[in-house]
PDB file of N, CA and C in Angstrom:
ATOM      1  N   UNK A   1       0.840  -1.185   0.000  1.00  0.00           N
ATOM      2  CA  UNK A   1       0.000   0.000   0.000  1.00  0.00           C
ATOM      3  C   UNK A   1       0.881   1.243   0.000  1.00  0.00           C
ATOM      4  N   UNK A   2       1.110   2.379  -0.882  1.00  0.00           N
ATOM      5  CA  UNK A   2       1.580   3.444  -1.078  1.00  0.00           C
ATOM      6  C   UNK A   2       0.818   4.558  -0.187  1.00  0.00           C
ATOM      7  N   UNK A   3       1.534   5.660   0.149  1.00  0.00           N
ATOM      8  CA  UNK A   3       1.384   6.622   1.249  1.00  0.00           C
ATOM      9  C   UNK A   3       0.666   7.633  -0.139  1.00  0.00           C
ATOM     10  N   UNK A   4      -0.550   8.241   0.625  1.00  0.00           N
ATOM     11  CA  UNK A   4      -1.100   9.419  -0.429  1.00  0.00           C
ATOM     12  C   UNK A   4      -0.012  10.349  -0.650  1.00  0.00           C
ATOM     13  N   UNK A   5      -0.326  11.135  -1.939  1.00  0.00           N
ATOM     14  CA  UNK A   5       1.278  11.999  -1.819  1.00  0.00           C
ATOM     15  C   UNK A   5       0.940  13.276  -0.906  1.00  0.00           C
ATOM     16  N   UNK A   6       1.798  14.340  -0.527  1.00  0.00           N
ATOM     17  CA  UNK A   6       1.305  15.217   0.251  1.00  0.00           C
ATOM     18  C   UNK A   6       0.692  16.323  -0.767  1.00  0.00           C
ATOM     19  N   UNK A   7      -0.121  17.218   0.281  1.00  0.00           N
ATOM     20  CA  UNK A   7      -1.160  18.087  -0.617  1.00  0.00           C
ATOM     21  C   UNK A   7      -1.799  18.990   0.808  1.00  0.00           C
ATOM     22  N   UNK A   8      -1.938  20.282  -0.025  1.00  0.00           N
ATOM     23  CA  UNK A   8      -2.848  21.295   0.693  1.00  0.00           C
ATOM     24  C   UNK A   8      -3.600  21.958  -0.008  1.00  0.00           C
ATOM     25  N   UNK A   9      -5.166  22.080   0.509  1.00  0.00           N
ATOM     26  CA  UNK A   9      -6.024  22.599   0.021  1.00  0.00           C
ATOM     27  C   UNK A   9      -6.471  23.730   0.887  1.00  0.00           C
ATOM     28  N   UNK A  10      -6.966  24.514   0.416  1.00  0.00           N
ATOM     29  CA  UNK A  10      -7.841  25.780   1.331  1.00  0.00           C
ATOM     30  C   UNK A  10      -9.180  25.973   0.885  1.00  0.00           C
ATOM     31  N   UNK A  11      -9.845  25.761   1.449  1.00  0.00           N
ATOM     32  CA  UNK A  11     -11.510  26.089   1.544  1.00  0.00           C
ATOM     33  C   UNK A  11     -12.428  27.059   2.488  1.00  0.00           C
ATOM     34  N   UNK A  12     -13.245  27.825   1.844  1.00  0.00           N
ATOM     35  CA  UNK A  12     -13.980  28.542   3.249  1.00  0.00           C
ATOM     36  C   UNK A  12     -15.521  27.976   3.720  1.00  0.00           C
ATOM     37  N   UNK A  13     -15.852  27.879   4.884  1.00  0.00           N
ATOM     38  CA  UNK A  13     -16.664  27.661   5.147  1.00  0.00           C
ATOM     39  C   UNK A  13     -17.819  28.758   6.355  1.00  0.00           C
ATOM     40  N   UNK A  14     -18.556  29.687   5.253  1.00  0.00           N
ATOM     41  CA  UNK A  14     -18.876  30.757   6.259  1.00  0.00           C
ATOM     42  C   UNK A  14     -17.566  31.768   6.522  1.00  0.00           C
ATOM     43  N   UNK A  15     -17.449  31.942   8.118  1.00  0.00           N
ATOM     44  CA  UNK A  15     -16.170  32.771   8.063  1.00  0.00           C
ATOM     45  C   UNK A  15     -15.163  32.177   9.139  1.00  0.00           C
ATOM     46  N   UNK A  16     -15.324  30.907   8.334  1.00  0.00           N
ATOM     47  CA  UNK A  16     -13.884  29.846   8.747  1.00  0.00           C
ATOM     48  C   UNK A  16     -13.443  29.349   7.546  1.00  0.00           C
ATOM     49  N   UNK A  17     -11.858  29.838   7.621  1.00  0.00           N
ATOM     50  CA  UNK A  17     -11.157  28.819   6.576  1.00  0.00           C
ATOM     51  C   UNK A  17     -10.614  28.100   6.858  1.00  0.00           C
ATOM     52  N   UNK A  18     -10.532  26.517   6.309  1.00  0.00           N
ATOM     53  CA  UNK A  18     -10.469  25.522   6.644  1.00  0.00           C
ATOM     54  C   UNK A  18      -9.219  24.949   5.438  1.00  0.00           C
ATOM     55  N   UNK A  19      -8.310  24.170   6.172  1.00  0.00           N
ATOM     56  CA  UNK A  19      -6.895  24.218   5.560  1.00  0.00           C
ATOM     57  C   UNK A  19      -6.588  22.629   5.819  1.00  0.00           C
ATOM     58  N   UNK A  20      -7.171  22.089   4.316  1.00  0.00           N
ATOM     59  CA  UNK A  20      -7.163  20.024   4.043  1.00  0.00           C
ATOM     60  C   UNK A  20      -5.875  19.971   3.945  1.00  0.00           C
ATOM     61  N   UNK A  21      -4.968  19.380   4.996  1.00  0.00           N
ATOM     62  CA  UNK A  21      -3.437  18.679   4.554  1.00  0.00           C
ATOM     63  C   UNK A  21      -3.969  16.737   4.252  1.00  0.00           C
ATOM     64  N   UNK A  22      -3.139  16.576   3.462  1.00  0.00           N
ATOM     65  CA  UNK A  22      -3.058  15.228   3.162  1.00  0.00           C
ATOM     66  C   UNK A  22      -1.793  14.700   2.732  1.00  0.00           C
ATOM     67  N   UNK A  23      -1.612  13.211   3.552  1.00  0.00           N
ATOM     68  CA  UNK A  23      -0.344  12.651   3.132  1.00  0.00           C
ATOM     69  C   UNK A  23       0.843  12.734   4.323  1.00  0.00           C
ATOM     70  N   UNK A  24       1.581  13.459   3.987  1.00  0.00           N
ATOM     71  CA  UNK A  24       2.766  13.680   5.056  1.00  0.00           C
ATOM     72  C   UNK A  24       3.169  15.059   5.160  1.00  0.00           C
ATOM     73  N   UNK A  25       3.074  15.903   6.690  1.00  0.00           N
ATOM     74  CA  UNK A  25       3.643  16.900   6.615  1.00  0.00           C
ATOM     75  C   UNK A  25       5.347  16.863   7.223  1.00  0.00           C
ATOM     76  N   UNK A  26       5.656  17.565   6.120  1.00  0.00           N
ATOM     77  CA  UNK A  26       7.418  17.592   6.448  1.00  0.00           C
ATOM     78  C   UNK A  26       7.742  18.502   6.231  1.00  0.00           C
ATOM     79  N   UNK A  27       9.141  18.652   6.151  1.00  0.00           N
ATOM     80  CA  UNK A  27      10.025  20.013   5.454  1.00  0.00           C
ATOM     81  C   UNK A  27       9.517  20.091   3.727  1.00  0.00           C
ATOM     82  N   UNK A  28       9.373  18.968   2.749  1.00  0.00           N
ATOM     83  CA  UNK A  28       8.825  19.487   1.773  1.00  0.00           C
ATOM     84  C   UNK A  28       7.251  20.337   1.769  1.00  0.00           C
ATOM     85  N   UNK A  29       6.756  20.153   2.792  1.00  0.00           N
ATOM     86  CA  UNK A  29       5.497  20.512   2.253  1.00  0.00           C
ATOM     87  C   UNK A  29       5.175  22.097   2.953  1.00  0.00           C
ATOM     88  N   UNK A  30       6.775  22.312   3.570  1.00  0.00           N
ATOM     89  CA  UNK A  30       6.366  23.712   4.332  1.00  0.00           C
ATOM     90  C   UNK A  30       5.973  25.163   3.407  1.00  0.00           C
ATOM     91  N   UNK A  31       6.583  25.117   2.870  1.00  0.00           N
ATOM     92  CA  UNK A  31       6.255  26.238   1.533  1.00  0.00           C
ATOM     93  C   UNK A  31       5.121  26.329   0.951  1.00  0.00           C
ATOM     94  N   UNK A  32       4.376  25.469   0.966  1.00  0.00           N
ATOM     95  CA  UNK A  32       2.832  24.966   0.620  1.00  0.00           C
ATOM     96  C   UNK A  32       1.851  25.277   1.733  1.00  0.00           C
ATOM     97  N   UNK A  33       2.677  25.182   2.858  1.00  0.00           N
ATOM     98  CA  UNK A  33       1.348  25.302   4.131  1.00  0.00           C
ATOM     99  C   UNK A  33       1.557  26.591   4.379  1.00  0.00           C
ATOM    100  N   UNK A  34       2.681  27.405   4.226  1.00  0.00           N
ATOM    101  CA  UNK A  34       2.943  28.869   4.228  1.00  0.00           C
ATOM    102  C   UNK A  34       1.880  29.316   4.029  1.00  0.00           C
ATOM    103  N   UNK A  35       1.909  29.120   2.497  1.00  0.00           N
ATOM    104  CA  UNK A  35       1.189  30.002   1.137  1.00  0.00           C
ATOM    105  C   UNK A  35       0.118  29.426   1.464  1.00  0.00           C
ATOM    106  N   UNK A  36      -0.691  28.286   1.257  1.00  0.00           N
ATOM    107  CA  UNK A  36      -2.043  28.240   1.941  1.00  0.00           C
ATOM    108  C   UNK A  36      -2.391  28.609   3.285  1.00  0.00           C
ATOM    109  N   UNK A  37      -1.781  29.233   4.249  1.00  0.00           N
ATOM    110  CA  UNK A  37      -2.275  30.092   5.405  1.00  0.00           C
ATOM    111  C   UNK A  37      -2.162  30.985   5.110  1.00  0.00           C
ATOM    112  N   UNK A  38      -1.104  31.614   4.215  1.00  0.00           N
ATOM    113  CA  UNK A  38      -1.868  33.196   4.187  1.00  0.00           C
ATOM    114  C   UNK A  38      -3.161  33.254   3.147  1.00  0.00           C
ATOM    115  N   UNK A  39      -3.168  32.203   2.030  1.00  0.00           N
ATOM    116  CA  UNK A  39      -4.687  32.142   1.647  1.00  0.00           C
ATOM    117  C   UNK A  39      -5.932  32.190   2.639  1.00  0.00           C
ATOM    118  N   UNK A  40      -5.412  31.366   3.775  1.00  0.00           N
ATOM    119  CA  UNK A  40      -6.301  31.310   4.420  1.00  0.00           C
ATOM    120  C   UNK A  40      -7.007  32.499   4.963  1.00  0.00           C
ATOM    121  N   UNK A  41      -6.049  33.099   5.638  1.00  0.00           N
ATOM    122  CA  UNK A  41      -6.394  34.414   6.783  1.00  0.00           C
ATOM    123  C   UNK A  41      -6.358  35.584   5.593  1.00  0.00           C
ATOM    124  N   UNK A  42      -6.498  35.646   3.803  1.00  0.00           N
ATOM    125  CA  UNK A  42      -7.227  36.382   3.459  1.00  0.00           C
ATOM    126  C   UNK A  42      -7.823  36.971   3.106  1.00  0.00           C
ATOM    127  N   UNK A  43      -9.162  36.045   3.706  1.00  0.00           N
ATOM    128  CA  UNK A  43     -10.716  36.849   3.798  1.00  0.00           C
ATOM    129  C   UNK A  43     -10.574  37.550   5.433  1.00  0.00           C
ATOM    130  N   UNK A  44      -9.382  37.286   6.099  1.00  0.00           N
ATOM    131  CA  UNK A  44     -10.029  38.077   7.540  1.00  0.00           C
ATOM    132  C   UNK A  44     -10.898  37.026   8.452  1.00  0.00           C
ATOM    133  N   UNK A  45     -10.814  35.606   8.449  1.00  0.00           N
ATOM    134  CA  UNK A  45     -12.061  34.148   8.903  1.00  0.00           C
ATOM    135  C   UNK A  45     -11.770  34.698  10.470  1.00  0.00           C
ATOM    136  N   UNK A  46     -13.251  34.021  11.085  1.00  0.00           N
ATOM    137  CA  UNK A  46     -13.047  34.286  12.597  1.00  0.00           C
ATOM    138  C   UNK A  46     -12.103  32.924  13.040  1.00  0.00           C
ATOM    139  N   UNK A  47     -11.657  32.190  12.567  1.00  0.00           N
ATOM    140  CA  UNK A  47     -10.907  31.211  12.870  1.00  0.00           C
ATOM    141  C   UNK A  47     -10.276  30.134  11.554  1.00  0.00           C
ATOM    142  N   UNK A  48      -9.074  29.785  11.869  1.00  0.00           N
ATOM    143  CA  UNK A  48      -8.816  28.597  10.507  1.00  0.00           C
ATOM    144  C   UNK A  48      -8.657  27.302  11.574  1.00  0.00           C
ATOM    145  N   UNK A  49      -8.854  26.346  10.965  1.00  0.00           N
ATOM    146  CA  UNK A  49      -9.149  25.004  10.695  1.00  0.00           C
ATOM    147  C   UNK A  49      -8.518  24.134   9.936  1.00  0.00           C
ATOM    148  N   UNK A  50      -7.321  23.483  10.537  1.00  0.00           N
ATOM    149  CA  UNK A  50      -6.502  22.411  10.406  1.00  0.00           C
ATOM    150  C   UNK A  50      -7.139  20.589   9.716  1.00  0.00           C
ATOM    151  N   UNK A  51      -7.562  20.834   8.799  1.00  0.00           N
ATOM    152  CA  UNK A  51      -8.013  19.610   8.526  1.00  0.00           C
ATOM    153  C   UNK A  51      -6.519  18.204   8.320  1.00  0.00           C
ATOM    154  N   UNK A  52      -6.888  17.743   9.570  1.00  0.00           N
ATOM    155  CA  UNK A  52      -5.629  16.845   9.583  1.00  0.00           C
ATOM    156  C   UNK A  52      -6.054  15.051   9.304  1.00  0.00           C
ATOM    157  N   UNK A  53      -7.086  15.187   8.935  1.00  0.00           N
ATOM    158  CA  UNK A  53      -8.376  13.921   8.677  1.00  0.00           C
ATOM    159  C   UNK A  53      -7.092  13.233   8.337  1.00  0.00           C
ATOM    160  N   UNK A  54      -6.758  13.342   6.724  1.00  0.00           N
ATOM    161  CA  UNK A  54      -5.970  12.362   5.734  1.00  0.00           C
ATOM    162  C   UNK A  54      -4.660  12.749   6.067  1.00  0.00           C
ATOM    163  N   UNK A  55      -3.507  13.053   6.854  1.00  0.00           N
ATOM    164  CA  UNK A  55      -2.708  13.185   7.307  1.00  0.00           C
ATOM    165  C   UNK A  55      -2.017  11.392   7.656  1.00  0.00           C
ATOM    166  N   UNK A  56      -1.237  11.059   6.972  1.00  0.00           N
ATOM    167  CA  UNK A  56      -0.697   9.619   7.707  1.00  0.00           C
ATOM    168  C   UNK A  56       0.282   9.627   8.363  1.00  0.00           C
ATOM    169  N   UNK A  57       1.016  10.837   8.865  1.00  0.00           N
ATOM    170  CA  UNK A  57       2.595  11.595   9.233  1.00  0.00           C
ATOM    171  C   UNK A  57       2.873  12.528   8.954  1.00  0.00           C
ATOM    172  N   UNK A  58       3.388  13.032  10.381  1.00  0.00           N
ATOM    173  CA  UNK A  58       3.501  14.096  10.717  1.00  0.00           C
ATOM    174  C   UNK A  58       5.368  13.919  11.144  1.00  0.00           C
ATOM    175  N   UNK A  59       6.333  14.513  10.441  1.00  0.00           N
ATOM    176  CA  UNK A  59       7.591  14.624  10.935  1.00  0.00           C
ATOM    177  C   UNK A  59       8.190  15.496  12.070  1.00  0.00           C
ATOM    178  N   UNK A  60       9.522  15.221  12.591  1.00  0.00           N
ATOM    179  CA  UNK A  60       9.349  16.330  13.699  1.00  0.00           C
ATOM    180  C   UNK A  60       9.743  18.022  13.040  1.00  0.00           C
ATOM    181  N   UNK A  61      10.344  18.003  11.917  1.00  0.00           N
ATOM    182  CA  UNK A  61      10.157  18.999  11.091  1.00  0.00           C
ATOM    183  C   UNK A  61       8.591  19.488  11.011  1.00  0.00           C
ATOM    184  N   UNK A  62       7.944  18.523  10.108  1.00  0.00           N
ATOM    185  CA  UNK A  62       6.505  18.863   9.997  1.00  0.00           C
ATOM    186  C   UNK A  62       5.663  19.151  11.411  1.00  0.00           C
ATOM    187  N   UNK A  63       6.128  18.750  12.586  1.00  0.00           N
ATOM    188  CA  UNK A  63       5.425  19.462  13.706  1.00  0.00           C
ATOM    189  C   UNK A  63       5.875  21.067  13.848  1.00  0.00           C
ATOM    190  N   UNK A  64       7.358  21.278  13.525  1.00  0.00           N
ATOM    191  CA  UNK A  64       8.169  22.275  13.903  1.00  0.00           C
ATOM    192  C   UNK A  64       6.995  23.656  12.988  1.00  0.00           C
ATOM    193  N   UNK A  65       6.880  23.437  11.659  1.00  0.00           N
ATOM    194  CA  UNK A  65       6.057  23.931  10.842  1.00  0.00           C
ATOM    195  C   UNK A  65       4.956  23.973  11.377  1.00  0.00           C
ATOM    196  N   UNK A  66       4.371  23.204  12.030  1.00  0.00           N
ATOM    197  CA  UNK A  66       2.751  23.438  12.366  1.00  0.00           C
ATOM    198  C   UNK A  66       2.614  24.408  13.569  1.00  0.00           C
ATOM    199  N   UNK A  67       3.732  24.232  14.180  1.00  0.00           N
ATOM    200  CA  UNK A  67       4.302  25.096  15.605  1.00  0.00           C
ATOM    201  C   UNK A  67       4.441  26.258  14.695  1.00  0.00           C
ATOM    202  N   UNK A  68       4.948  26.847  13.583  1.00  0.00           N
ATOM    203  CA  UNK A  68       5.122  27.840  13.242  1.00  0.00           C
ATOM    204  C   UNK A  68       4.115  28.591  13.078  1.00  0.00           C
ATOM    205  N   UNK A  69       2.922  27.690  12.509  1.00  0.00           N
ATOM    206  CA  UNK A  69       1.632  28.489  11.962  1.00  0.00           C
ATOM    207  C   UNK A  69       1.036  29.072  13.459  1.00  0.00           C
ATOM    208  N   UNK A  70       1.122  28.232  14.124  1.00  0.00           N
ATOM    209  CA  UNK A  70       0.534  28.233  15.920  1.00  0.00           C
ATOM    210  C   UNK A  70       1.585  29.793  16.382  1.00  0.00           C
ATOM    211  N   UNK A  71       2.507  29.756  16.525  1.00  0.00           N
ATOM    212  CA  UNK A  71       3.169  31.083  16.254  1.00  0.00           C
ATOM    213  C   UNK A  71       2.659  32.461  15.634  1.00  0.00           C
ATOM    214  N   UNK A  72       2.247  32.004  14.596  1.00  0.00           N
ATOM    215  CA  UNK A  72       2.262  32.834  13.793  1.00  0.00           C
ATOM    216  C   UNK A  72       0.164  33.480  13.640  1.00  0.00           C
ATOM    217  N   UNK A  73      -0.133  32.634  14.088  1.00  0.00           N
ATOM    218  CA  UNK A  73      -1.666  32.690  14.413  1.00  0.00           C
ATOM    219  C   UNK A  73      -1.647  33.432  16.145  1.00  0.00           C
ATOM    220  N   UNK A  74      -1.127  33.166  16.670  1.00  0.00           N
ATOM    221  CA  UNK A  74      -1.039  33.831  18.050  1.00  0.00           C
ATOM    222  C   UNK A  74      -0.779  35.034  18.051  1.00  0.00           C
ATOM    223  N   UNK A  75       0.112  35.169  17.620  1.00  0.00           N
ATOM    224  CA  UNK A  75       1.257  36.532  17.526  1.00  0.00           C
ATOM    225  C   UNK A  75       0.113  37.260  16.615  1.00  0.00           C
ATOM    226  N   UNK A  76      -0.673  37.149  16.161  1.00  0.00           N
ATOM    227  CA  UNK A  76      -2.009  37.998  14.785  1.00  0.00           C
ATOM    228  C   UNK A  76      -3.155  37.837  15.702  1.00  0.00           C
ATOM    229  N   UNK A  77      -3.630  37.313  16.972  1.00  0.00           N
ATOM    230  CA  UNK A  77      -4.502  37.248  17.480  1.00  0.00           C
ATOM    231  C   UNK A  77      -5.622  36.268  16.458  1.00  0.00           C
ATOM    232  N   UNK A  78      -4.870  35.504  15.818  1.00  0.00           N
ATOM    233  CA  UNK A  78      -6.049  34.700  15.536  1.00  0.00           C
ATOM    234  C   UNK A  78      -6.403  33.387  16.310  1.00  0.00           C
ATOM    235  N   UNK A  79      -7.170  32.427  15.810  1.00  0.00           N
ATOM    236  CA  UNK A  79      -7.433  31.396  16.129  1.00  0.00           C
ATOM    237  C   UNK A  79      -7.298  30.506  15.129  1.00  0.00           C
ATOM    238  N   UNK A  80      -6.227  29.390  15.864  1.00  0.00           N
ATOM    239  CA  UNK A  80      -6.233  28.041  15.505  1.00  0.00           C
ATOM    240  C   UNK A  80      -6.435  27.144  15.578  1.00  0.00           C
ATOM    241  N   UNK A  81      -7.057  26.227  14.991  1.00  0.00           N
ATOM    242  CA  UNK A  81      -7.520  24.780  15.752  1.00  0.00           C
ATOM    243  C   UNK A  81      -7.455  23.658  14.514  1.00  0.00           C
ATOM    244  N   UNK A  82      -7.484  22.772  15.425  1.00  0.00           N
ATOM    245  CA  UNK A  82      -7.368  21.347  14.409  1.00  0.00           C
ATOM    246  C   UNK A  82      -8.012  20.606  14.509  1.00  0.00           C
ATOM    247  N   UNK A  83      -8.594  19.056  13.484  1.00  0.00           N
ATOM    248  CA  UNK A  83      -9.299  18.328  13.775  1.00  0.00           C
ATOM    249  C   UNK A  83      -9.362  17.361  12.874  1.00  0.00           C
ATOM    250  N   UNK A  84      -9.522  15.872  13.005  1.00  0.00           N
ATOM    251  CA  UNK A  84      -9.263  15.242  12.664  1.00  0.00           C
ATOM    252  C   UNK A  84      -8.226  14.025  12.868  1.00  0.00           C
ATOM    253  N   UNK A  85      -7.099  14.375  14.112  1.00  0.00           N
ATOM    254  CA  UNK A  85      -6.153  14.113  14.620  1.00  0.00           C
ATOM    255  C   UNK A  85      -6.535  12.915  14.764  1.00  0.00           C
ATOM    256  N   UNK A  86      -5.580  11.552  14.544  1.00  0.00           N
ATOM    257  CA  UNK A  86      -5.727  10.421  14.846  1.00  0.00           C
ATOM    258  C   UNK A  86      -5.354   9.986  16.341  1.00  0.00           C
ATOM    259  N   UNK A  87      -5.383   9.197  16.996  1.00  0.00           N
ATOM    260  CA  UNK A  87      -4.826   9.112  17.891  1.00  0.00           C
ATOM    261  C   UNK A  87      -3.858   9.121  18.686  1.00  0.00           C
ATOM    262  N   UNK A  88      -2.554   8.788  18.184  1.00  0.00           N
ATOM    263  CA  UNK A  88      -1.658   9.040  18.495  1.00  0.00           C
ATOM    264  C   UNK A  88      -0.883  10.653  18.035  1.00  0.00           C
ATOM    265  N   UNK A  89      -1.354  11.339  17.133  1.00  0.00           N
ATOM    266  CA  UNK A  89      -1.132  12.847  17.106  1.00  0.00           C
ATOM    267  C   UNK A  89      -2.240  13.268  18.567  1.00  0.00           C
ATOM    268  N   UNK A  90      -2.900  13.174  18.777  1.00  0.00           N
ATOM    269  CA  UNK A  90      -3.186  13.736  19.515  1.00  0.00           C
ATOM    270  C   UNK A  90      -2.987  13.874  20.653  1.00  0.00           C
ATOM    271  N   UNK A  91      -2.838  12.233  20.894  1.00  0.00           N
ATOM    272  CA  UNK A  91      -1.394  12.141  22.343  1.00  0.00           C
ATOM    273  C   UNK A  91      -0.117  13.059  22.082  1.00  0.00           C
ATOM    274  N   UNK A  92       0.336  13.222  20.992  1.00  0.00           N
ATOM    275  CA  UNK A  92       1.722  14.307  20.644  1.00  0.00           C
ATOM    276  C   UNK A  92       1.398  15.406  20.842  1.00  0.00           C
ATOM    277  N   UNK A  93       0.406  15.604  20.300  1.00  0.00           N
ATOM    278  CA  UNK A  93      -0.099  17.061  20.450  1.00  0.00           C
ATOM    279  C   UNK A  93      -0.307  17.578  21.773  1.00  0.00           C
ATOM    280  N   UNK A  94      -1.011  16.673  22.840  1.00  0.00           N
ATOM    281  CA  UNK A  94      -1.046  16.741  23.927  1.00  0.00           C
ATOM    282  C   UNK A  94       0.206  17.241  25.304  1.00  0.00           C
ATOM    283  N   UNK A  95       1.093  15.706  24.521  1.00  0.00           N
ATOM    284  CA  UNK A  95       2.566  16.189  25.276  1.00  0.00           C
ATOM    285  C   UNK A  95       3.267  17.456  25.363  1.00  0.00           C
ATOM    286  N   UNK A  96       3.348  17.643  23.993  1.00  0.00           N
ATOM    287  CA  UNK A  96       4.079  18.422  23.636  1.00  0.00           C
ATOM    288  C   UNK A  96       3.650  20.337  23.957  1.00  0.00           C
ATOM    289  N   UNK A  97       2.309  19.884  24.500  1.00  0.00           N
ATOM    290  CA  UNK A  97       1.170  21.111  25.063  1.00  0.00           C
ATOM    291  C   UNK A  97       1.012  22.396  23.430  1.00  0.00           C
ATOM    292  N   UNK A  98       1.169  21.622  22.667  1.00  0.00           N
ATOM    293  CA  UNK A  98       0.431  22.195  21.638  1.00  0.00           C
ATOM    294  C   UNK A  98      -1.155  22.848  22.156  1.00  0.00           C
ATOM    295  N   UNK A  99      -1.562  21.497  22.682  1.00  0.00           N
ATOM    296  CA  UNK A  99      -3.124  21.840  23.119  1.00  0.00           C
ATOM    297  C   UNK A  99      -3.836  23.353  23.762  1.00  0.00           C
ATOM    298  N   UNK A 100      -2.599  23.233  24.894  1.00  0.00           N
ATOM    299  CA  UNK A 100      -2.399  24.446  25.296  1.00  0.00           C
ATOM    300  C   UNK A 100      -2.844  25.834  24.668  1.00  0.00           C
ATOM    301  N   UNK A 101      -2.591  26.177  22.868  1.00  0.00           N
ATOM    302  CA  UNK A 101      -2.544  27.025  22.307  1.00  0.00           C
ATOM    303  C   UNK A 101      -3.418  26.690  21.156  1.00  0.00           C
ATOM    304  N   UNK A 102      -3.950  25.278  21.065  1.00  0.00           N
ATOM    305  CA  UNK A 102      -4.839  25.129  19.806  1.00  0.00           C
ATOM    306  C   UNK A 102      -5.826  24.299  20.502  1.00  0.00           C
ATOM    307  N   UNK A 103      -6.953  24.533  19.932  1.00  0.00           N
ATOM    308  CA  UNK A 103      -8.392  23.846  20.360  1.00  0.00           C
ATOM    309  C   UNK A 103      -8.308  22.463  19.335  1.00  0.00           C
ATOM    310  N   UNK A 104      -8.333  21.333  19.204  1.00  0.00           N
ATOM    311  CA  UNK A 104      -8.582  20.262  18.921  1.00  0.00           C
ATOM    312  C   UNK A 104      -9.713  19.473  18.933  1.00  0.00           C
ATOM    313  N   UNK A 105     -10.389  19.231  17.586  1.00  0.00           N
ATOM    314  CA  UNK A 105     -11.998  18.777  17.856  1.00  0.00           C
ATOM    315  C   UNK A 105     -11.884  17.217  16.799  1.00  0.00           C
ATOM    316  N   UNK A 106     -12.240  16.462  17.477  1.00  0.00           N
ATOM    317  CA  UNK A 106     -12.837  14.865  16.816  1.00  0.00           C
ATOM    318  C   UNK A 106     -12.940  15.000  15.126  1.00  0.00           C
ATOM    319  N   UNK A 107     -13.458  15.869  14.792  1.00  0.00           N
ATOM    320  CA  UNK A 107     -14.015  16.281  13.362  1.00  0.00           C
ATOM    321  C   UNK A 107     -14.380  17.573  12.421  1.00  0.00           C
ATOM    322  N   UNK A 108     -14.132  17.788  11.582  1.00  0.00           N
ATOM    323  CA  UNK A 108     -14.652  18.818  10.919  1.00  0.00           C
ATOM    324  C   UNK A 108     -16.071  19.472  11.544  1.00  0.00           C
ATOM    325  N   UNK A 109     -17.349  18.471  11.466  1.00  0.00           N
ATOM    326  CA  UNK A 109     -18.515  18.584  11.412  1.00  0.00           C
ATOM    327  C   UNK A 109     -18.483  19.499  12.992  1.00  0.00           C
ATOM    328  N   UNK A 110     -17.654  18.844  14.384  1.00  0.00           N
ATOM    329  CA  UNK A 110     -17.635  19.413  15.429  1.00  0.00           C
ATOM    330  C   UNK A 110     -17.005  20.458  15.571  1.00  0.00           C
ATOM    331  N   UNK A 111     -15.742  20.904  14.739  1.00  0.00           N
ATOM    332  CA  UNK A 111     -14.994  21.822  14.921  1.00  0.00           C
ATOM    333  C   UNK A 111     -15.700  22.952  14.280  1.00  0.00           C
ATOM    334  N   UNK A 112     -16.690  23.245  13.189  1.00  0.00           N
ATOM    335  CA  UNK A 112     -17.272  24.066  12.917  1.00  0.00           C
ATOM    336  C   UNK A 112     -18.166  24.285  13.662  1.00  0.00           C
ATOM    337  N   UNK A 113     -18.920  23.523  14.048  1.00  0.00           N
ATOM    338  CA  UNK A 113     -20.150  24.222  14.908  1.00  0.00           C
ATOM    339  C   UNK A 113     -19.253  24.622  16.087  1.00  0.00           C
ATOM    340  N   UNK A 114     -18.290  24.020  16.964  1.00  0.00           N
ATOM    341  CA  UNK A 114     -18.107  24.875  17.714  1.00  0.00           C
ATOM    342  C   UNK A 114     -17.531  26.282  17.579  1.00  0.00           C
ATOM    343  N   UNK A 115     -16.521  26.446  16.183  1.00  0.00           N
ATOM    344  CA  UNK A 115     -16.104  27.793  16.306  1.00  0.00           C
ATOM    345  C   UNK A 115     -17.057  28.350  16.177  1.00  0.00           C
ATOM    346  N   UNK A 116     -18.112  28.530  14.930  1.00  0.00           N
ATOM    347  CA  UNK A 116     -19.120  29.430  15.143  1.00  0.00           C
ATOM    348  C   UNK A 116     -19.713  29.754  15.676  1.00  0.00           C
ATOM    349  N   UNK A 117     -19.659  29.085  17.170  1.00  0.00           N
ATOM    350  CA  UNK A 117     -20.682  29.359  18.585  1.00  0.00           C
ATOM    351  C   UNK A 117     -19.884  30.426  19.379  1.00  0.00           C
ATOM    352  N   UNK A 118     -18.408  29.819  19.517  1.00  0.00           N
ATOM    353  CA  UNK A 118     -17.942  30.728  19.578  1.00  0.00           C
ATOM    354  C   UNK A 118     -17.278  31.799  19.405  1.00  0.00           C
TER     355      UNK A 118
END
């Protein structure tokens, strides 16, 4: 069985943009997640949205990068969050107190209704 190749998409939903990684995030795919976050943040969204559904690996580079966006979303007063996280990212995510600074939801379907509530 072959690994999907990596890929980023940006989509809006309402006034959340929502940011599909698939495959593997690493050092190749940082230049890609750049440029699709600043797609993202602009329309100005009350929050973006980490779609990490199809994600099969995450490197410690590719965390270092996701830490960047988390950086870089803080430091702008925005909001970040993710969802989709398999289980064991989310134990990483946990450790590593990512959590701390990003909201983490089971699913797309949950992570939207909750940002828009709040």
């Amino acid at each position: 069985m072959s690994a999907k190749p990596s890929n980023v998409r940006v989509r809006h939903q309402g006034s959340i943009s929502i940011v599909d990684l698939q495959g593997e995030i690493n050092a190749t795919l940082e230049e890609a997640l750049k440029s699709a976050y600043a797609e993202a943040i602009a329309p100005n969204p009350s929050a973006i949205l980490l779609n990490l559904s199809d994600v099969e690996y995450i490197t410690s580079t590719g965390m270092a990068v996701l830490v960047g966006l988390l950086a870089q979303a803080h430091q702008a007063n925005r909001r970040l969050a993710a969802c989709g996280l398999n289980e064991h990212y989310r134990e990483v995510f946990q450790i590593t107190r990512i959590t701390d600074f990003m909201e983490i939801f089971p699913d797309e379907a949950t992570a939207l209704n909750q940002l828009v509530r709040s």
